[in-house]
C-alpha atoms as a PDB file:
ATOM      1  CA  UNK A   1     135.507 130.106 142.634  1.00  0.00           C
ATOM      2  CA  UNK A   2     132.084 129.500 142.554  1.00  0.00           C
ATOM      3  CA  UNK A   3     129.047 126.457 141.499  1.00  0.00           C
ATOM      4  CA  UNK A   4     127.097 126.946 139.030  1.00  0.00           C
ATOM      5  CA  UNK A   5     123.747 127.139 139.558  1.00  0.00           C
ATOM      6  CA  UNK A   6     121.493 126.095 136.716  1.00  0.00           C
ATOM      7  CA  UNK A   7     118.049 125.464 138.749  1.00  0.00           C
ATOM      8  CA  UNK A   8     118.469 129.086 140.086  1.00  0.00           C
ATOM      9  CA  UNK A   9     118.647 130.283 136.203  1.00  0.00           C
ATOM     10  CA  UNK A  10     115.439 127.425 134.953  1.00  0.00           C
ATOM     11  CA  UNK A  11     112.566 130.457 135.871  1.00  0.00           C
ATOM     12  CA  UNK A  12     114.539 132.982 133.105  1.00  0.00           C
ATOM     13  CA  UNK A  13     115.610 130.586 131.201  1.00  0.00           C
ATOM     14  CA  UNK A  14     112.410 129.039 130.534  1.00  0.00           C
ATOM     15  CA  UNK A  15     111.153 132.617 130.114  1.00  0.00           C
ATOM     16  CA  UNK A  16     113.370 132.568 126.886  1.00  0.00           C
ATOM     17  CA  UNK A  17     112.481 129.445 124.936  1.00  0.00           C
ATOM     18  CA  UNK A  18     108.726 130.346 125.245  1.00  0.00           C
ATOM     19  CA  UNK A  19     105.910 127.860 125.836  1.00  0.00           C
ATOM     20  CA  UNK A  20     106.585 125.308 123.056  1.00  0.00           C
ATOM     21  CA  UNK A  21     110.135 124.324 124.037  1.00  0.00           C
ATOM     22  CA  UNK A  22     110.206 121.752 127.038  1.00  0.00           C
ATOM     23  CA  UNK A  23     113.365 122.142 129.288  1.00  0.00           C
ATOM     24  CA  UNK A  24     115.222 119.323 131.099  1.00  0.00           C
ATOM     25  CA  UNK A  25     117.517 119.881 133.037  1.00  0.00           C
ATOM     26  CA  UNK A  26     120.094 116.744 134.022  1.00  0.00           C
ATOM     27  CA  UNK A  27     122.022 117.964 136.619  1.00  0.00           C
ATOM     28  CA  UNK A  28     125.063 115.923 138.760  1.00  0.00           C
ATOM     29  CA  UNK A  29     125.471 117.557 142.616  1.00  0.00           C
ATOM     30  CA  UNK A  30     127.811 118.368 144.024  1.00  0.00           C
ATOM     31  CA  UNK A  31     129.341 120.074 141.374  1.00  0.00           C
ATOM     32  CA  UNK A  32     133.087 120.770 141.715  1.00  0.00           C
ATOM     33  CA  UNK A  33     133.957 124.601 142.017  1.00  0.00           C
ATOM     34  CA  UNK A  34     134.725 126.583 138.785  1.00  0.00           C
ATOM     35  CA  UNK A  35     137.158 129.358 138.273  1.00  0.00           C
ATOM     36  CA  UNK A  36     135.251 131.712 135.947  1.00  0.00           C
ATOM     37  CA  UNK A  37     132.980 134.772 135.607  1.00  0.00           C
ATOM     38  CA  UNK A  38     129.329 133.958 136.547  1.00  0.00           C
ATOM     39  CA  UNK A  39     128.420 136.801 134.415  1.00  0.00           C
ATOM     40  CA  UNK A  40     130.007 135.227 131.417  1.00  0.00           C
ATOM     41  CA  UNK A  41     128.796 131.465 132.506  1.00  0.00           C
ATOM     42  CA  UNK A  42     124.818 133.093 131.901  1.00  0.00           C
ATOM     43  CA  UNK A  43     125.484 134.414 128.967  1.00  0.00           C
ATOM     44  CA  UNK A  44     126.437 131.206 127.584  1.00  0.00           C
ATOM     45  CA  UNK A  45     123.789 129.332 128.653  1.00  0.00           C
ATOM     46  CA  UNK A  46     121.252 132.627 127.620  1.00  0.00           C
ATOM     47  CA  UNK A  47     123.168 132.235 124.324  1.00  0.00           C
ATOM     48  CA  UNK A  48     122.581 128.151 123.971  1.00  0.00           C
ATOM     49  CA  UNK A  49     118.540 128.641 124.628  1.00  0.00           C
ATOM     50  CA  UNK A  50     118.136 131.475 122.170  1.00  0.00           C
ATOM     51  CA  UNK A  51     119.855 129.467 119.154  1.00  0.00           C
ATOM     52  CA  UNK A  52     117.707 126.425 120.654  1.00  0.00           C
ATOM     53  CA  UNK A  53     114.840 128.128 120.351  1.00  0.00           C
ATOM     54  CA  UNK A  54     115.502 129.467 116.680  1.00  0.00           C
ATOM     55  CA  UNK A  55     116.383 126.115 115.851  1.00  0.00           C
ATOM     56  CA  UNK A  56     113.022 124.617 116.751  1.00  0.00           C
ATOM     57  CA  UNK A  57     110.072 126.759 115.367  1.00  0.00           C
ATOM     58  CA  UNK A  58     107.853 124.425 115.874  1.00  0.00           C
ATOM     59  CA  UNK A  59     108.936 122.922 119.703  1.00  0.00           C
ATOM     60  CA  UNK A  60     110.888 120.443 121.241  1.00  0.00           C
ATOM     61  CA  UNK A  61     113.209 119.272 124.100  1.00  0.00           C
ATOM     62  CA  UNK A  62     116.248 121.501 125.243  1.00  0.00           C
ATOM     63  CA  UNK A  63     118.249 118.810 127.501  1.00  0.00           C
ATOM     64  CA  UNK A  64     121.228 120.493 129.482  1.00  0.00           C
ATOM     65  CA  UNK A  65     123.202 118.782 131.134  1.00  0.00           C
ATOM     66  CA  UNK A  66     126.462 118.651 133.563  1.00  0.00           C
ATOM     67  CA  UNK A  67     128.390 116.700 134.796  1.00  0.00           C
ATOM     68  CA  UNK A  68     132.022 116.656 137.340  1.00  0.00           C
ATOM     69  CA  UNK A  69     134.249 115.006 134.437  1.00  0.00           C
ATOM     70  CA  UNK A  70     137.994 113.927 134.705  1.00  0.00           C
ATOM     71  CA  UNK A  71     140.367 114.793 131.910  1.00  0.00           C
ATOM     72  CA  UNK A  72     143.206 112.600 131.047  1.00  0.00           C
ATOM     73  CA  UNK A  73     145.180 114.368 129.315  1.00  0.00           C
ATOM     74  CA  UNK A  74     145.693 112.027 126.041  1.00  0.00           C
ATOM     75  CA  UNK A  75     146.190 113.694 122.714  1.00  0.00           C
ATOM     76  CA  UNK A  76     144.590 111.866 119.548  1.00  0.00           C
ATOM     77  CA  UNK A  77     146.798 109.475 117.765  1.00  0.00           C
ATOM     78  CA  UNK A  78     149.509 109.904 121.074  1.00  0.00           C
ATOM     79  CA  UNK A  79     149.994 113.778 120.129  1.00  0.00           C
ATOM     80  CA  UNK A  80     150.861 115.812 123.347  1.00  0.00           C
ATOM     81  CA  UNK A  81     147.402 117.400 124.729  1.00  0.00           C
ATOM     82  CA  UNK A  82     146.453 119.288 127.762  1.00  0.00           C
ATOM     83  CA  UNK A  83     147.634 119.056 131.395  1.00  0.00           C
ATOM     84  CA  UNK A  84     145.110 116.404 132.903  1.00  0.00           C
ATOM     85  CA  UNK A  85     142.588 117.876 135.493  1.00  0.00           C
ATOM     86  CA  UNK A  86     139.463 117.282 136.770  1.00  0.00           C
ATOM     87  CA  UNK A  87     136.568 119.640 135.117  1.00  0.00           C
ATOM     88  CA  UNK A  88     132.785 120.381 135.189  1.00  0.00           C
ATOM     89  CA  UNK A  89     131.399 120.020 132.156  1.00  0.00           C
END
């Protein structure tokens, strides 16, 4: 278990999206902990600047944000969904 980190990533992340591509970051603390590989978690995020950046030649805004979030567990239209739990998102 871990917390993610995503001021401790800004410096390389910003390094990827280049000059023309403003990053915000939104972030809720504390975060809850998360059961997952931190290796895997930066890869995601490296992956979701790089298609950013592709998708705006020209510049922009890249907004990420988190969140603690609680799921309830509701299926659409009353269908059986997943156990209810609380999450970071």
């Amino acid at each position: 278990m871990f917390q993610i980190d995503l001021i401790a990533a800004r410096p390389r992340t910003h390094r990827l999206i280049g000059e023309d591509i403003e990053l915000i970051l939104s972030l809720e603390r504390p975060l809850r902990l998360v059961k997952a590989d931190p290796a895997q978690i930066a890869q995601v995020l490296i992956n979701l600047c790089v298609n950013a950046r592709d998708a705006m030649p020209r510049g922009g805004k890249l907004t990420i944000t988190n969140c603690n979030a609680v799921f309830d567990g509701g299926g659409e239209g009353g269908a059986p969904g997943p156990s209810p739990d609380r999450l970071v998102a």
